[in-house]
N, C-alpha and C. Protein backbone atom coordinates (compact mmCIF):
# COMPACT_ATOMS: atom_id res chain seq x y z
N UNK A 1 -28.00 256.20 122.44
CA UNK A 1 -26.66 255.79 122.86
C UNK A 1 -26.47 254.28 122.65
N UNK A 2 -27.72 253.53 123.13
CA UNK A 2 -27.55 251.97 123.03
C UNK A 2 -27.21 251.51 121.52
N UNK A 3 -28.09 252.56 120.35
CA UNK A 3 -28.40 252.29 118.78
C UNK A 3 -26.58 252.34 118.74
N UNK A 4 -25.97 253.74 118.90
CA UNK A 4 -24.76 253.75 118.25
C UNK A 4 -23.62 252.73 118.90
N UNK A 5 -23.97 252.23 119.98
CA UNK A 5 -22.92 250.80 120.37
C UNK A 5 -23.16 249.74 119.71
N UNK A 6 -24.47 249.79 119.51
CA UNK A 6 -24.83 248.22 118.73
C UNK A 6 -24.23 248.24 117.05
N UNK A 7 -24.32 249.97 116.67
CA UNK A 7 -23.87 249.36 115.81
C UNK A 7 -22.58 249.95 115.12
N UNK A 8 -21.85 250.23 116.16
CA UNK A 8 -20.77 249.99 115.67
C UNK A 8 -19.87 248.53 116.56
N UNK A 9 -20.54 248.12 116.97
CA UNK A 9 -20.26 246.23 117.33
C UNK A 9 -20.42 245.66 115.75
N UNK A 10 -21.74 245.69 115.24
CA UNK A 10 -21.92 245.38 113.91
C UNK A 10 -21.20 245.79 112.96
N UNK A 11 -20.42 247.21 112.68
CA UNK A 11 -19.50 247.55 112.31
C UNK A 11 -18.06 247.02 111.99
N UNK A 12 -17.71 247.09 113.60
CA UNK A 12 -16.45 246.35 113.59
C UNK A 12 -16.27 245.00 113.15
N UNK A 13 -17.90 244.28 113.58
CA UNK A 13 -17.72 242.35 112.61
C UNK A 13 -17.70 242.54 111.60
N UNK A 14 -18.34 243.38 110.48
CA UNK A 14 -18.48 243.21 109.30
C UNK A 14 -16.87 243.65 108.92
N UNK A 15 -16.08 244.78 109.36
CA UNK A 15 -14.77 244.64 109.04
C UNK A 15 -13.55 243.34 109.71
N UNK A 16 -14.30 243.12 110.52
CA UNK A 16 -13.40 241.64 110.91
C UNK A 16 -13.44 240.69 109.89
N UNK A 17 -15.04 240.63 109.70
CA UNK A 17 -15.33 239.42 108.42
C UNK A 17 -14.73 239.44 107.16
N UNK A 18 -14.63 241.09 106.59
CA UNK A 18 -14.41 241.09 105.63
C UNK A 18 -12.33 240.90 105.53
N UNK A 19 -12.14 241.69 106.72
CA UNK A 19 -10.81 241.05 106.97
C UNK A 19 -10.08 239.50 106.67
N UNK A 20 -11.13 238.90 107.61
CA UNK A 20 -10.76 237.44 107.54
C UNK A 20 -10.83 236.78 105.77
N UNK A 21 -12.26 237.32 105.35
CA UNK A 21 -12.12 236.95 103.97
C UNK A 21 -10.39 237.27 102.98
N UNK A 22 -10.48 238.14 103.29
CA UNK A 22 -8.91 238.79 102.71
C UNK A 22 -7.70 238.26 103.25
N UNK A 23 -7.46 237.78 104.01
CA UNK A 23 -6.34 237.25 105.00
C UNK A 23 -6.62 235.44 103.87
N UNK A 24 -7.69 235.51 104.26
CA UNK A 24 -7.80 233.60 103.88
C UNK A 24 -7.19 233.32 102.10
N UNK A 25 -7.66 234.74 101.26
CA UNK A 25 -7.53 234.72 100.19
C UNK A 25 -6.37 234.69 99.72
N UNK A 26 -5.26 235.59 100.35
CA UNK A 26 -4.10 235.93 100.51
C UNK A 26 -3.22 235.00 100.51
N UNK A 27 -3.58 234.60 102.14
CA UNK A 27 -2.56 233.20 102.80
C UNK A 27 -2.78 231.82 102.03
N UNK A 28 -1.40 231.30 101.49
CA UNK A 28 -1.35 229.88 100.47
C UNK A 28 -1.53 228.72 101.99
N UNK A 29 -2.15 227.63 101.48
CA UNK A 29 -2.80 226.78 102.52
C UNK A 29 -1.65 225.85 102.63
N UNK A 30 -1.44 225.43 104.03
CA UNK A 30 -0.02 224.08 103.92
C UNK A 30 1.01 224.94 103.13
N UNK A 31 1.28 226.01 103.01
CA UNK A 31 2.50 226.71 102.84
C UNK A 31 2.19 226.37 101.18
N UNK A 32 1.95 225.69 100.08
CA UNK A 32 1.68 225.72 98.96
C UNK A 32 0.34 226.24 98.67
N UNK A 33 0.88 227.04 97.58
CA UNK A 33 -0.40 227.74 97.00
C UNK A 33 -1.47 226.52 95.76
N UNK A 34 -2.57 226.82 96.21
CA UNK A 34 -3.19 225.51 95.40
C UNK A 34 -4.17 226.24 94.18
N UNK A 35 -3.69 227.78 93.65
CA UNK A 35 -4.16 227.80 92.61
C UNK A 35 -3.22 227.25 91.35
N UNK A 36 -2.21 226.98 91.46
CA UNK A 36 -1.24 226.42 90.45
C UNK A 36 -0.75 227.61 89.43
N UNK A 37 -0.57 228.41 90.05
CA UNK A 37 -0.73 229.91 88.95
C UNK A 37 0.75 230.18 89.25
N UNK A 38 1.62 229.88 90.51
CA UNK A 38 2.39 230.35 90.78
C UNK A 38 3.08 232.13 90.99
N UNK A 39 1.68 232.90 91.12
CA UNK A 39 2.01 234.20 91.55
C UNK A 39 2.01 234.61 93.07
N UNK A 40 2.21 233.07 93.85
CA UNK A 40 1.89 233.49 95.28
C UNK A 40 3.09 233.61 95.93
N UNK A 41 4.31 232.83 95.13
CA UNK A 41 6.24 233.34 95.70
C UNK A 41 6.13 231.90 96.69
N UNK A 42 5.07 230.84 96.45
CA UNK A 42 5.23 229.40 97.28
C UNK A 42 6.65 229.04 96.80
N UNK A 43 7.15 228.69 97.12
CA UNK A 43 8.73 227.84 96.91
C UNK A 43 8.97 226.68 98.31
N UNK A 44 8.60 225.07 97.22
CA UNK A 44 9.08 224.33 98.03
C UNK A 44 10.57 223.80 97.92
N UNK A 45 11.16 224.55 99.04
CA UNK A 45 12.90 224.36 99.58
C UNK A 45 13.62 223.44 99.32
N UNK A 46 12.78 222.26 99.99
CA UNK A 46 13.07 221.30 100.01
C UNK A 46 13.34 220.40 98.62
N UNK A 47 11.98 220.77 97.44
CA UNK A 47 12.10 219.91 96.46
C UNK A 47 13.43 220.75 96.06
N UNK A 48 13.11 222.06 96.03
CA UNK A 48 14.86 222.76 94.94
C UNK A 48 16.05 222.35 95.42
N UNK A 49 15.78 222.09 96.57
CA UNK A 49 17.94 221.37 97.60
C UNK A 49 18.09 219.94 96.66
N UNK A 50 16.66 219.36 96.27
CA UNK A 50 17.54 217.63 96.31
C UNK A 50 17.42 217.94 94.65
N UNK A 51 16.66 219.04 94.07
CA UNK A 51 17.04 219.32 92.56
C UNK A 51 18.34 220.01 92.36
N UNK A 52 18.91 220.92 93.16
CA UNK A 52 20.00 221.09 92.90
C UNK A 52 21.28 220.05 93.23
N UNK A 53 20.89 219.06 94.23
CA UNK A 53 21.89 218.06 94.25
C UNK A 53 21.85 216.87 93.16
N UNK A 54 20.92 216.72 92.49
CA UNK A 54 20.64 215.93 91.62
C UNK A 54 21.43 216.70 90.03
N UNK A 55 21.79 217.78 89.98
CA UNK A 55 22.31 218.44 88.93
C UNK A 55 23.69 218.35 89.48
N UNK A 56 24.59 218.67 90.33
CA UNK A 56 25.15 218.90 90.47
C UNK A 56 26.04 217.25 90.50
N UNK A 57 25.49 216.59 90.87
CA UNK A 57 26.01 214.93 91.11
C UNK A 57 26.17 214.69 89.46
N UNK A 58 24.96 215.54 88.33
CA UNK A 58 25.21 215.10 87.19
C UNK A 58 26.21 215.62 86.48
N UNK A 59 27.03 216.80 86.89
CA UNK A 59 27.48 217.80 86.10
C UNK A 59 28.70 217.20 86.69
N UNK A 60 28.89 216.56 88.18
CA UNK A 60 30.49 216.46 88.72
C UNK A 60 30.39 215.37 89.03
């Protein structure tokens, strides 16, 4: 009885761990993704608002 608690304790870390590995891989760090690949959907807001005001000041 003690064997099968212990190891499914050991169980459940190794799926936590491997969880966390996957979560970390996933999630872009500081909200930008730092492989530069751009398949992570990062979009900084901020730079596109003052790029679209910068076009728009040029066009009108």
């Amino acid at each position: 009885m003690v064997q099968e608690i212990l190891l499914a304790l050991v169980f459940l870390a190794a799926l936590a761990y491997i969880g966390k590995i996957i979560y970390r891989s996933i999630k872009p760090k500081n909200g930008v993704c730092d492989k530069g690949c751009a398949s992570c959907n990062a979009i900084d807001f901020k730079k596109l608002e003052q790029q679209i005001k910068k076009d728009r000041e040029r066009v009108g």
